[in-house]
PDB file of N, CA and C in Angstrom:
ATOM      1  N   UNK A   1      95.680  82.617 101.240  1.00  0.00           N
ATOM      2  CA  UNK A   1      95.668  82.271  99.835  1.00  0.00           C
ATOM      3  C   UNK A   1      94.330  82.695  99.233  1.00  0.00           C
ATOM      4  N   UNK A   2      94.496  83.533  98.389  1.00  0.00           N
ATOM      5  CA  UNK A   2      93.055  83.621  97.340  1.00  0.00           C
ATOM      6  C   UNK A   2      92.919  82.943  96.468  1.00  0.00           C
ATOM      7  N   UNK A   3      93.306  82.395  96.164  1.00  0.00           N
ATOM      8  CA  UNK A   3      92.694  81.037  94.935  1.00  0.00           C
ATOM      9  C   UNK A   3      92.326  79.943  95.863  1.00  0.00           C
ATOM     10  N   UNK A   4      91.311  80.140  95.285  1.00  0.00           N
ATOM     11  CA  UNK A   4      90.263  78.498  96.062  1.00  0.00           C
ATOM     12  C   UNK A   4      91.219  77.234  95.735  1.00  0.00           C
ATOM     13  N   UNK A   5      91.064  76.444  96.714  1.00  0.00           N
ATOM     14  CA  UNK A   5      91.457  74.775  96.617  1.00  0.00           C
ATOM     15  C   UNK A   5      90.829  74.314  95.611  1.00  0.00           C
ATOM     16  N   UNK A   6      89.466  74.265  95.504  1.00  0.00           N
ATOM     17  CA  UNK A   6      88.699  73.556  94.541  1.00  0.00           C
ATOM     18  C   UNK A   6      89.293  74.205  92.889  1.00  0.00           C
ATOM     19  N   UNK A   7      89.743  75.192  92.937  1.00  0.00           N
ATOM     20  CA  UNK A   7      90.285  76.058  91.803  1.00  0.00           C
ATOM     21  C   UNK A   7      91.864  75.353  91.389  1.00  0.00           C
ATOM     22  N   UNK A   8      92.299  75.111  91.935  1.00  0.00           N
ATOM     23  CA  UNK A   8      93.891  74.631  92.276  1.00  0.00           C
ATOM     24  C   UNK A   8      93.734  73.176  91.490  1.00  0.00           C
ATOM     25  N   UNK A   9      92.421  72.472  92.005  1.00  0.00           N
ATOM     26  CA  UNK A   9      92.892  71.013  91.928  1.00  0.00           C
ATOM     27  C   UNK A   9      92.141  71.096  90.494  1.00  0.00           C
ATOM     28  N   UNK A  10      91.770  71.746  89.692  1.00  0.00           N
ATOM     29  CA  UNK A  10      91.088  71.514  88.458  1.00  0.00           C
ATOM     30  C   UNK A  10      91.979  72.678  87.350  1.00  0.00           C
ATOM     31  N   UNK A  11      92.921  73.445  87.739  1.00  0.00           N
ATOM     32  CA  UNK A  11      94.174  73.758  86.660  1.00  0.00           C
ATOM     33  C   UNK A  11      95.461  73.055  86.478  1.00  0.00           C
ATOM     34  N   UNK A  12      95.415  73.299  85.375  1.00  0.00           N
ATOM     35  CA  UNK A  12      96.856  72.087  84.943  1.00  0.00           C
ATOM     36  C   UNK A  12      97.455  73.565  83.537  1.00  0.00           C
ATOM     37  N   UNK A  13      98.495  72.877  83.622  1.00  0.00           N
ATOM     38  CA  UNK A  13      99.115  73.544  82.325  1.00  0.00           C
ATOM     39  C   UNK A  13      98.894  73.549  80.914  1.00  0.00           C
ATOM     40  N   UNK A  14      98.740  74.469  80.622  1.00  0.00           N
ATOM     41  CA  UNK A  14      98.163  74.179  79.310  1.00  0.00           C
ATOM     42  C   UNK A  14      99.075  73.957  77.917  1.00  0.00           C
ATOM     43  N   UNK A  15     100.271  74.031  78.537  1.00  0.00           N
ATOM     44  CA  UNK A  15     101.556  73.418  77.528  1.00  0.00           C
ATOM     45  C   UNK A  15     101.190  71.782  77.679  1.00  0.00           C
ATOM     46  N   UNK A  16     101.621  71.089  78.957  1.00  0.00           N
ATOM     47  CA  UNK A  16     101.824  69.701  78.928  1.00  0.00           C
ATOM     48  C   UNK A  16     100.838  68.798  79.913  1.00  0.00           C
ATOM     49  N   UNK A  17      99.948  69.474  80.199  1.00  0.00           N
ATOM     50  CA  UNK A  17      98.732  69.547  80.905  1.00  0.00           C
ATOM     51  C   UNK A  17      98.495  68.334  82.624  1.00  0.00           C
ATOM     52  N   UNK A  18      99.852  69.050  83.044  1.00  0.00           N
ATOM     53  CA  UNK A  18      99.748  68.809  84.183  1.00  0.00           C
ATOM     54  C   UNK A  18      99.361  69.400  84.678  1.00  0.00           C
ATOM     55  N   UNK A  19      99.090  69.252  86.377  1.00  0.00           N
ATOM     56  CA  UNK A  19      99.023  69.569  87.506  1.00  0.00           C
ATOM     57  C   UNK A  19      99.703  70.792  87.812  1.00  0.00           C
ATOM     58  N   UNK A  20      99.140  71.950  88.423  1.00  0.00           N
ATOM     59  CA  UNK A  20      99.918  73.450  88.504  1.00  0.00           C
ATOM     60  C   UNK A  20      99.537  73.415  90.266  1.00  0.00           C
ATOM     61  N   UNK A  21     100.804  74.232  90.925  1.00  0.00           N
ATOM     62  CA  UNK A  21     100.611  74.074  92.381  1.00  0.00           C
ATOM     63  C   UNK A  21     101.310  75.552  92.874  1.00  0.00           C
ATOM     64  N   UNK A  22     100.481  75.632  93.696  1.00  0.00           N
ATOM     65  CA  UNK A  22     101.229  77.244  94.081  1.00  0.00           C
ATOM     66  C   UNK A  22     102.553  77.539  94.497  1.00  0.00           C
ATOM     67  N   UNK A  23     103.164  78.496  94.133  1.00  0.00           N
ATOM     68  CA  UNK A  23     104.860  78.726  94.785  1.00  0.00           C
ATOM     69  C   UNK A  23     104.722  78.909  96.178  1.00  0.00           C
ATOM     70  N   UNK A  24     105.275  78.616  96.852  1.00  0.00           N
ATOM     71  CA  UNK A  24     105.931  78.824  98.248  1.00  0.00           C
ATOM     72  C   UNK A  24     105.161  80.347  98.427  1.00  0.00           C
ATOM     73  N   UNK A  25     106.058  80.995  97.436  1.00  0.00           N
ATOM     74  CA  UNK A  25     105.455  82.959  98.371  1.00  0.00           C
ATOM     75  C   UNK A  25     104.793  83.072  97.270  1.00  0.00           C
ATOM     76  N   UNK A  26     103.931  82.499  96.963  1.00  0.00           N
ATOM     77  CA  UNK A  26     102.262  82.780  96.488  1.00  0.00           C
ATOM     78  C   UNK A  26     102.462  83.614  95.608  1.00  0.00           C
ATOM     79  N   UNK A  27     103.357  83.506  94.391  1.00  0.00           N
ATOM     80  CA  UNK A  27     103.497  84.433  93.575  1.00  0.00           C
ATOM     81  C   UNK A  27     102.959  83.957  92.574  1.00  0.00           C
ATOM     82  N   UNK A  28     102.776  82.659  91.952  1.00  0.00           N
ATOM     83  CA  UNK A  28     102.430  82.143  90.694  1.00  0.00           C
ATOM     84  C   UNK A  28     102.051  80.789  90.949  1.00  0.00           C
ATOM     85  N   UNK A  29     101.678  80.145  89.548  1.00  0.00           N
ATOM     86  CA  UNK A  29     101.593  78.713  89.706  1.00  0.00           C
ATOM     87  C   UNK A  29     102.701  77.953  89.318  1.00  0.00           C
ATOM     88  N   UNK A  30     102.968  77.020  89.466  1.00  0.00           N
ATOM     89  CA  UNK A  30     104.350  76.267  88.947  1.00  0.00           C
ATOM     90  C   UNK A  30     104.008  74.854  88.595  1.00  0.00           C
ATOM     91  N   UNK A  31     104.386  74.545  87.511  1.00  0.00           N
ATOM     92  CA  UNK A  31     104.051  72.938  86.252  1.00  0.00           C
ATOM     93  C   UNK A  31     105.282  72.364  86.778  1.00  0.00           C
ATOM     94  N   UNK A  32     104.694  71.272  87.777  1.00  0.00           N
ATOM     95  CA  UNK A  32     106.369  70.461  88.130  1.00  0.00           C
ATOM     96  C   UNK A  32     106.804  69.559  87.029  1.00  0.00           C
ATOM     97  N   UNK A  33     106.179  69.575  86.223  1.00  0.00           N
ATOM     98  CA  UNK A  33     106.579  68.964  84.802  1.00  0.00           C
ATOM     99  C   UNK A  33     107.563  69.433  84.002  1.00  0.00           C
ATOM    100  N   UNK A  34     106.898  70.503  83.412  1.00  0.00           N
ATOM    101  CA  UNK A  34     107.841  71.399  82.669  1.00  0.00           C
ATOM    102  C   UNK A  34     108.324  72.548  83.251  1.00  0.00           C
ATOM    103  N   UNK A  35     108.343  73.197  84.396  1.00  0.00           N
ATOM    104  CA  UNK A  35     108.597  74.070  85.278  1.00  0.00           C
ATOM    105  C   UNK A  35     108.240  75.587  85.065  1.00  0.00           C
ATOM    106  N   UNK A  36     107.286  75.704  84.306  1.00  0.00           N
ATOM    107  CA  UNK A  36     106.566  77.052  83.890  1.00  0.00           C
ATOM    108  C   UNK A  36     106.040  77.572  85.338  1.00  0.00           C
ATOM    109  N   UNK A  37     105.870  78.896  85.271  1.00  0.00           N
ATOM    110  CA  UNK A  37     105.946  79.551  86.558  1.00  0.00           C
ATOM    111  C   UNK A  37     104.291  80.337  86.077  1.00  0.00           C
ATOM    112  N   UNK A  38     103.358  80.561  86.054  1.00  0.00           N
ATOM    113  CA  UNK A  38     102.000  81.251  85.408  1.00  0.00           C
ATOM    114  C   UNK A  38     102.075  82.513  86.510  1.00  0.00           C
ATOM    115  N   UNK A  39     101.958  83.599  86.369  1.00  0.00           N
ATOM    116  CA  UNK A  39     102.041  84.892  87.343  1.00  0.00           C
ATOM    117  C   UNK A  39     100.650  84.570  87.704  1.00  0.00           C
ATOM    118  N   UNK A  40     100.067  85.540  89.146  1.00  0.00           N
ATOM    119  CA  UNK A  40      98.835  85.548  89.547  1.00  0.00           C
ATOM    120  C   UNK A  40      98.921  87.396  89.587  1.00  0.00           C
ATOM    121  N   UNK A  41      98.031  87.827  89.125  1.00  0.00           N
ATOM    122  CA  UNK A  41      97.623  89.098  89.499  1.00  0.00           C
ATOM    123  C   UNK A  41      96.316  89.166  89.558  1.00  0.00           C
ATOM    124  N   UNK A  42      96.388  90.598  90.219  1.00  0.00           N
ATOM    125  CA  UNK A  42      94.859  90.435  91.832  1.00  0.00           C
ATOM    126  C   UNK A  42      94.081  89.255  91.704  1.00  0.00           C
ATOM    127  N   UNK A  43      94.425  88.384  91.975  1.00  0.00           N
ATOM    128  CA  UNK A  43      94.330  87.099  92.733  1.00  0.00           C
ATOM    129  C   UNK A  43      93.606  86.410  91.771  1.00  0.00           C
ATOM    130  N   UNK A  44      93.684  86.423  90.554  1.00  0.00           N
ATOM    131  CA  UNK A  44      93.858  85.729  89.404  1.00  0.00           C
ATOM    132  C   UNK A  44      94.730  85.200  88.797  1.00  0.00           C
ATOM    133  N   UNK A  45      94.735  83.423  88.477  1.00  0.00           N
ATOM    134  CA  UNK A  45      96.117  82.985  87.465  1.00  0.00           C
ATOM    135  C   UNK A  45      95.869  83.333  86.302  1.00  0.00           C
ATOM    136  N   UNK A  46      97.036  83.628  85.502  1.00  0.00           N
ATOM    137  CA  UNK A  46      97.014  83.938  84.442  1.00  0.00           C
ATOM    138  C   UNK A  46      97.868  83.093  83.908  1.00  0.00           C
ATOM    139  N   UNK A  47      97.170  82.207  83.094  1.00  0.00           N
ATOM    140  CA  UNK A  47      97.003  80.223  82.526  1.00  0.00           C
ATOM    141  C   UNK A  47      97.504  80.549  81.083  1.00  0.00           C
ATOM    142  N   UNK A  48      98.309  81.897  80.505  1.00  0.00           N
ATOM    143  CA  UNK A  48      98.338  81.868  79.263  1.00  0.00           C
ATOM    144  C   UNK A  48      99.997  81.702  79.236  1.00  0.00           C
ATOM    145  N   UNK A  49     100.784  80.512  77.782  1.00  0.00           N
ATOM    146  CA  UNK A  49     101.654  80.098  77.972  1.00  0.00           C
ATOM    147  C   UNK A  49     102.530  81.495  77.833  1.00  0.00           C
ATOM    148  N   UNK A  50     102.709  82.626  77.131  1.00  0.00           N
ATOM    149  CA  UNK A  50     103.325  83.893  76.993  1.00  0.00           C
ATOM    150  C   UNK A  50     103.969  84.709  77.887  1.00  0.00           C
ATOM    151  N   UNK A  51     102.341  84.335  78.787  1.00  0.00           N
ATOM    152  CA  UNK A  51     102.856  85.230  80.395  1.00  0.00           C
ATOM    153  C   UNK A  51     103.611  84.122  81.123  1.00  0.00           C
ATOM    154  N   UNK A  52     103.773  82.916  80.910  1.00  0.00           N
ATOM    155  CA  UNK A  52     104.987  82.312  81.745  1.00  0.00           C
ATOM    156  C   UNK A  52     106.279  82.348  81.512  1.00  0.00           C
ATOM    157  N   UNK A  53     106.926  81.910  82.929  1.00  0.00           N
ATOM    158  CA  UNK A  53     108.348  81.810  83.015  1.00  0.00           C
ATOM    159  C   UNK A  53     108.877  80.490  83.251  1.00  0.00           C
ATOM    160  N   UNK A  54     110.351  80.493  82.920  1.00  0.00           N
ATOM    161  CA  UNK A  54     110.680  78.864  82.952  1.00  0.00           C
ATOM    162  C   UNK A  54     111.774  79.181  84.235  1.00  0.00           C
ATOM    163  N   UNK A  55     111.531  78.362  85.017  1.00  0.00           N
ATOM    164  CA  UNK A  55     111.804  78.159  85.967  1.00  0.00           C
ATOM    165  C   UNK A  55     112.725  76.687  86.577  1.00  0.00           C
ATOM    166  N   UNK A  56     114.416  77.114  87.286  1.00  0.00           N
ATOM    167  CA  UNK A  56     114.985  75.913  87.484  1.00  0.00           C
ATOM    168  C   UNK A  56     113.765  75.162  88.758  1.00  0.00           C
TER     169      UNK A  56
END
């Protein structure tokens, strides 16, 4: 994993400002709230609501 832990536990969503946790195959972040999916490219999240997906 390239995103630091300490990085993980201090992003939240910036729609409903939960807690964001990595997908399974490390593709994005995911808001178990509202189920927004944030893409990561080269090993950066990208926290902007536009670039997300909604996700069952």
């Amino acid at each position: 994993m390239a995103i630091s832990k300490d990085l993980l536990d201090i992003l939240v969503c910036p729609v409903c400002k939960a807690p964001v946790e990595m997908k399974q195959d490390e593709s994005g972040l995911k808001c178990a709230e509202c189920r927004r999916v944030y893409p990561i490219r080269d090993d950066i999240p990208v926290m902007l609501v536009d670039e997300a997906r909604i996700e069952e």
